[in-house]
N, C-alpha and C. Protein backbone atom coordinates (compact mmCIF):
# COMPACT_ATOMS: atom_id res chain seq x y z
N UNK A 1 66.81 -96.64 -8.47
CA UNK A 1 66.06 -96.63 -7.23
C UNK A 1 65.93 -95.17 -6.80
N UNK A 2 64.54 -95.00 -5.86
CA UNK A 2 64.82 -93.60 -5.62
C UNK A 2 65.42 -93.11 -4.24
N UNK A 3 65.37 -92.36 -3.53
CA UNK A 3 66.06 -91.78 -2.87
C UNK A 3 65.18 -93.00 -1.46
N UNK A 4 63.84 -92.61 -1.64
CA UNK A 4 62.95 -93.59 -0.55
C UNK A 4 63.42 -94.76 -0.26
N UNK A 5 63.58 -95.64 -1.78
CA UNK A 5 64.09 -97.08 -1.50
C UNK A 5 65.65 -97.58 -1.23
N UNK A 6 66.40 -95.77 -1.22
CA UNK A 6 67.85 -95.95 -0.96
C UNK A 6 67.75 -95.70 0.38
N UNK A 7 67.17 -95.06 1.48
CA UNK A 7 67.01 -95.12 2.33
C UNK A 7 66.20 -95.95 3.16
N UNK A 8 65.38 -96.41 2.66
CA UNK A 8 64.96 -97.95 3.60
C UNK A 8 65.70 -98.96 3.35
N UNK A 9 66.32 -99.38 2.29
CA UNK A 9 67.60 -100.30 1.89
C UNK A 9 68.06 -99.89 3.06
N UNK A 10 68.92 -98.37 3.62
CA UNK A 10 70.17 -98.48 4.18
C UNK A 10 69.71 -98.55 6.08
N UNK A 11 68.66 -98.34 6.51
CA UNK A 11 67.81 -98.59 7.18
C UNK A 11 67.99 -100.21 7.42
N UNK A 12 67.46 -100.69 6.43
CA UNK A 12 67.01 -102.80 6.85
C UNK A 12 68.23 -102.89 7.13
N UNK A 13 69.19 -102.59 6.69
CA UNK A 13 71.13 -103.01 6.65
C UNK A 13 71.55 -102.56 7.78
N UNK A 14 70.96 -101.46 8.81
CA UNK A 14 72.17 -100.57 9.59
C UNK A 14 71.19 -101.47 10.98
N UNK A 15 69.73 -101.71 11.05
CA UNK A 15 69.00 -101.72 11.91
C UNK A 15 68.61 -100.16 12.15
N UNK A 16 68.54 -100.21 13.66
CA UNK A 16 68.53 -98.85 14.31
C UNK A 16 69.18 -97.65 13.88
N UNK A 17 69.06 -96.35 13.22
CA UNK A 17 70.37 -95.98 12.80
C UNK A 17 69.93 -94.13 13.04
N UNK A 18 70.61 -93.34 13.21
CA UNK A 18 70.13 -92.28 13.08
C UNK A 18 70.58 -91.36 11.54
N UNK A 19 70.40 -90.52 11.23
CA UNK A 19 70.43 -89.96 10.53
C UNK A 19 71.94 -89.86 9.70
N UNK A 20 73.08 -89.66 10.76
CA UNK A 20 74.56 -89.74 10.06
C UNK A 20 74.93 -90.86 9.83
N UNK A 21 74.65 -91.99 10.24
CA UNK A 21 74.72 -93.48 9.67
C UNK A 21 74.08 -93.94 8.77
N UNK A 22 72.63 -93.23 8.41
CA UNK A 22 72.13 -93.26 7.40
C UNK A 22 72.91 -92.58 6.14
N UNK A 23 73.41 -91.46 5.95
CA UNK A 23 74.36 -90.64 4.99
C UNK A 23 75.26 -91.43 4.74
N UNK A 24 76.18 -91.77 5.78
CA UNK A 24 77.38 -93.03 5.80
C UNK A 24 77.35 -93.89 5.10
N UNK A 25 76.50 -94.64 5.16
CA UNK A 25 75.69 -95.71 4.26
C UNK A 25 75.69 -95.43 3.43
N UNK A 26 75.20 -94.96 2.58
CA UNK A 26 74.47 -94.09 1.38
C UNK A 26 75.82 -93.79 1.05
N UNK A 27 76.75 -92.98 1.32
CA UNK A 27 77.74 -92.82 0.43
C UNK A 27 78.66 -93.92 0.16
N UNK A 28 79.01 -94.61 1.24
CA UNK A 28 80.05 -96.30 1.09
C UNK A 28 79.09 -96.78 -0.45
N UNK A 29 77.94 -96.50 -0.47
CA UNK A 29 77.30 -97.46 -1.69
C UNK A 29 77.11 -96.38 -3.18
N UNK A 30 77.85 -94.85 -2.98
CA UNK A 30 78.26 -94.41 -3.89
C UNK A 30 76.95 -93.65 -4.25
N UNK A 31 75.65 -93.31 -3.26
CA UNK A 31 74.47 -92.79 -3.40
C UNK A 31 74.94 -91.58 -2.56
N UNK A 32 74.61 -89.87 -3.54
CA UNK A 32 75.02 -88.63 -2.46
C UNK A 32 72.96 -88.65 -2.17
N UNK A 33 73.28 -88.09 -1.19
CA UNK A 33 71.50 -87.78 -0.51
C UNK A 33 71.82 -86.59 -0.16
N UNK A 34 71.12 -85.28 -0.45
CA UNK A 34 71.56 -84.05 0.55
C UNK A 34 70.39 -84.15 1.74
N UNK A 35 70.99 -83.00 2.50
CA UNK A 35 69.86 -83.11 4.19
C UNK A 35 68.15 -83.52 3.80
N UNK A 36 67.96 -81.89 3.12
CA UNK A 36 66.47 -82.39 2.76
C UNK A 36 66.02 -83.35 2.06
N UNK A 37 66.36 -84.10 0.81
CA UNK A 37 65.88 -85.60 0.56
C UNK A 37 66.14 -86.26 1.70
N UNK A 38 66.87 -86.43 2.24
CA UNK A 38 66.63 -87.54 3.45
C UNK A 38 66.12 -87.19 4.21
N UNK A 39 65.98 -86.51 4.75
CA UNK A 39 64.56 -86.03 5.85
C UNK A 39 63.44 -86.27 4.51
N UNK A 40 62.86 -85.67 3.53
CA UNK A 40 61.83 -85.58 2.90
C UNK A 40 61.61 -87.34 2.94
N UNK A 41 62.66 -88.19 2.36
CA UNK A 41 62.65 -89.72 2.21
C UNK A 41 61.89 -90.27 3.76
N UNK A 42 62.68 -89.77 4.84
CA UNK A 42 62.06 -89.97 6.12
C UNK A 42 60.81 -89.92 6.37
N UNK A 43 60.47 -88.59 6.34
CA UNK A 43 58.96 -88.16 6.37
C UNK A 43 58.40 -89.04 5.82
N UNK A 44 58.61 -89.39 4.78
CA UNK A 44 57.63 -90.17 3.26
C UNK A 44 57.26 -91.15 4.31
N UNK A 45 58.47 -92.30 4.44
CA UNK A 45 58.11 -93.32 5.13
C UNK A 45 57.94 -93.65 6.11
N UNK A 46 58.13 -92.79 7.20
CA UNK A 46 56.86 -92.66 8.63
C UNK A 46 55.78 -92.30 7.68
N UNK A 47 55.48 -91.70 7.20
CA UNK A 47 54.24 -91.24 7.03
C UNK A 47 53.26 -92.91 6.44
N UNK A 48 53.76 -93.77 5.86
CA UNK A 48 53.49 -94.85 4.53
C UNK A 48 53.49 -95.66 5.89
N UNK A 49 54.40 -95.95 7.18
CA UNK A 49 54.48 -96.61 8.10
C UNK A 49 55.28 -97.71 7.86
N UNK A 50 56.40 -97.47 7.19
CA UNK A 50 57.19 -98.48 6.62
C UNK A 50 58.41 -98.24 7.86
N UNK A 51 58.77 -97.01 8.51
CA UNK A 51 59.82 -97.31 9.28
C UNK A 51 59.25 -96.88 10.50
N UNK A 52 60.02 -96.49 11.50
CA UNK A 52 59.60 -96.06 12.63
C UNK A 52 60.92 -95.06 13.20
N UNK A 53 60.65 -94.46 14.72
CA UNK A 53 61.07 -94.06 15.05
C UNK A 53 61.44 -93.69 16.27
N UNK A 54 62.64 -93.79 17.36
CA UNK A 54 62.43 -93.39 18.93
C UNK A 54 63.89 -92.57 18.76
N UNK A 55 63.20 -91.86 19.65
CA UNK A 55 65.49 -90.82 20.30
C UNK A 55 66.03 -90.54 18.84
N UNK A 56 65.39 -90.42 17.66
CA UNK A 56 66.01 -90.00 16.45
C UNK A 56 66.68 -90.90 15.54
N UNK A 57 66.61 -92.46 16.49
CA UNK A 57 66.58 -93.41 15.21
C UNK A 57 65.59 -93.97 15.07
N UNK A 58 66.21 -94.74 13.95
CA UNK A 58 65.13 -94.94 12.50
C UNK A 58 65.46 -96.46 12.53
N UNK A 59 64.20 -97.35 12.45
CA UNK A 59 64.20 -99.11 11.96
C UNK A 59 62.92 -99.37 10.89
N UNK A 60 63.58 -100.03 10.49
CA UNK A 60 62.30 -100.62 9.32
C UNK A 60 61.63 -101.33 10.41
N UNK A 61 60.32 -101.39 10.39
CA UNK A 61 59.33 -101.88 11.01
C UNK A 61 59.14 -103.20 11.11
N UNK A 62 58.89 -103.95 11.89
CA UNK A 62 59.12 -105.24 11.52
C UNK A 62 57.18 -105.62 10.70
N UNK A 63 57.38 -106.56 10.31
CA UNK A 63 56.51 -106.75 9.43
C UNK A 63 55.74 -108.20 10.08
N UNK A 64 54.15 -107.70 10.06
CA UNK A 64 53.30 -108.40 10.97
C UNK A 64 52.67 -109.71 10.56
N UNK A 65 52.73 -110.04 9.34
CA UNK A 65 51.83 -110.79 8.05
C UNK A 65 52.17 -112.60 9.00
N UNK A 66 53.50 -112.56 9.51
CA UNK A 66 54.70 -113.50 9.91
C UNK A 66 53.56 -114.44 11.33
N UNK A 67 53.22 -113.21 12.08
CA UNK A 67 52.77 -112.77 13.86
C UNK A 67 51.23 -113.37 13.57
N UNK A 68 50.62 -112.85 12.18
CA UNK A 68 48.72 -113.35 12.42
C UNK A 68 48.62 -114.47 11.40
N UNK A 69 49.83 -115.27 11.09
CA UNK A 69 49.57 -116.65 11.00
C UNK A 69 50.29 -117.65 11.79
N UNK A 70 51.00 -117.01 12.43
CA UNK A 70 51.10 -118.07 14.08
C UNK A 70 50.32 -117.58 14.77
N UNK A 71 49.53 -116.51 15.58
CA UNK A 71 48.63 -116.58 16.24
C UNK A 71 47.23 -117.09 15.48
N UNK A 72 47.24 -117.32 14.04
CA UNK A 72 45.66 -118.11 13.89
C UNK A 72 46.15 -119.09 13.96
N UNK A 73 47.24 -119.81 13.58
CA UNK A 73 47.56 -121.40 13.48
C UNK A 73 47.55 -121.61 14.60
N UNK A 74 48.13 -120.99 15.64
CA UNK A 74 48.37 -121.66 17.74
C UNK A 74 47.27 -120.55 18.19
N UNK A 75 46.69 -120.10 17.48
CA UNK A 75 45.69 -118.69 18.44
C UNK A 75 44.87 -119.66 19.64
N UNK A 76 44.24 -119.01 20.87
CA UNK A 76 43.16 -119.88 21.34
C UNK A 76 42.27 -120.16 20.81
């Protein structure tokens, strides 16, 4: 896996998490990340819109696919 999918893995697992809980993570599972891959990993995926971000933590986004087939199935 690469560094991207080791960090959205540790992301879906932590929820909300900032940056040293992200590392934390990552090492309990025996993955080293230095500063810049994980910021670079970060960047990537804000950028792709796979996670998000407020106050410096980080959540996987929740995923909408779920939301526009109950609003067409019950929509008005």
């Amino acid at each position: 896996m690469d560094a991207k999918g080791w960090v959205l893995r540790a992301i879906e697992r932590l929820g909300w998490a900032g940056e040293r809980e992200i590392v934390r993570w990552l090492d309990e599972e025996g993955e080293e990340l230095s500063k810049k891959e994980l910021r670079e990993a970060l960047e990537a995926l804000l950028a792709e819109g796979r996670v998000e971000v407020r106050g410096g933590l980080y959540r996987a986004k929740p995923k909408e696919g779920g939301r526009r087939a109950f609003d067409r199935l019950f929509g008005e």
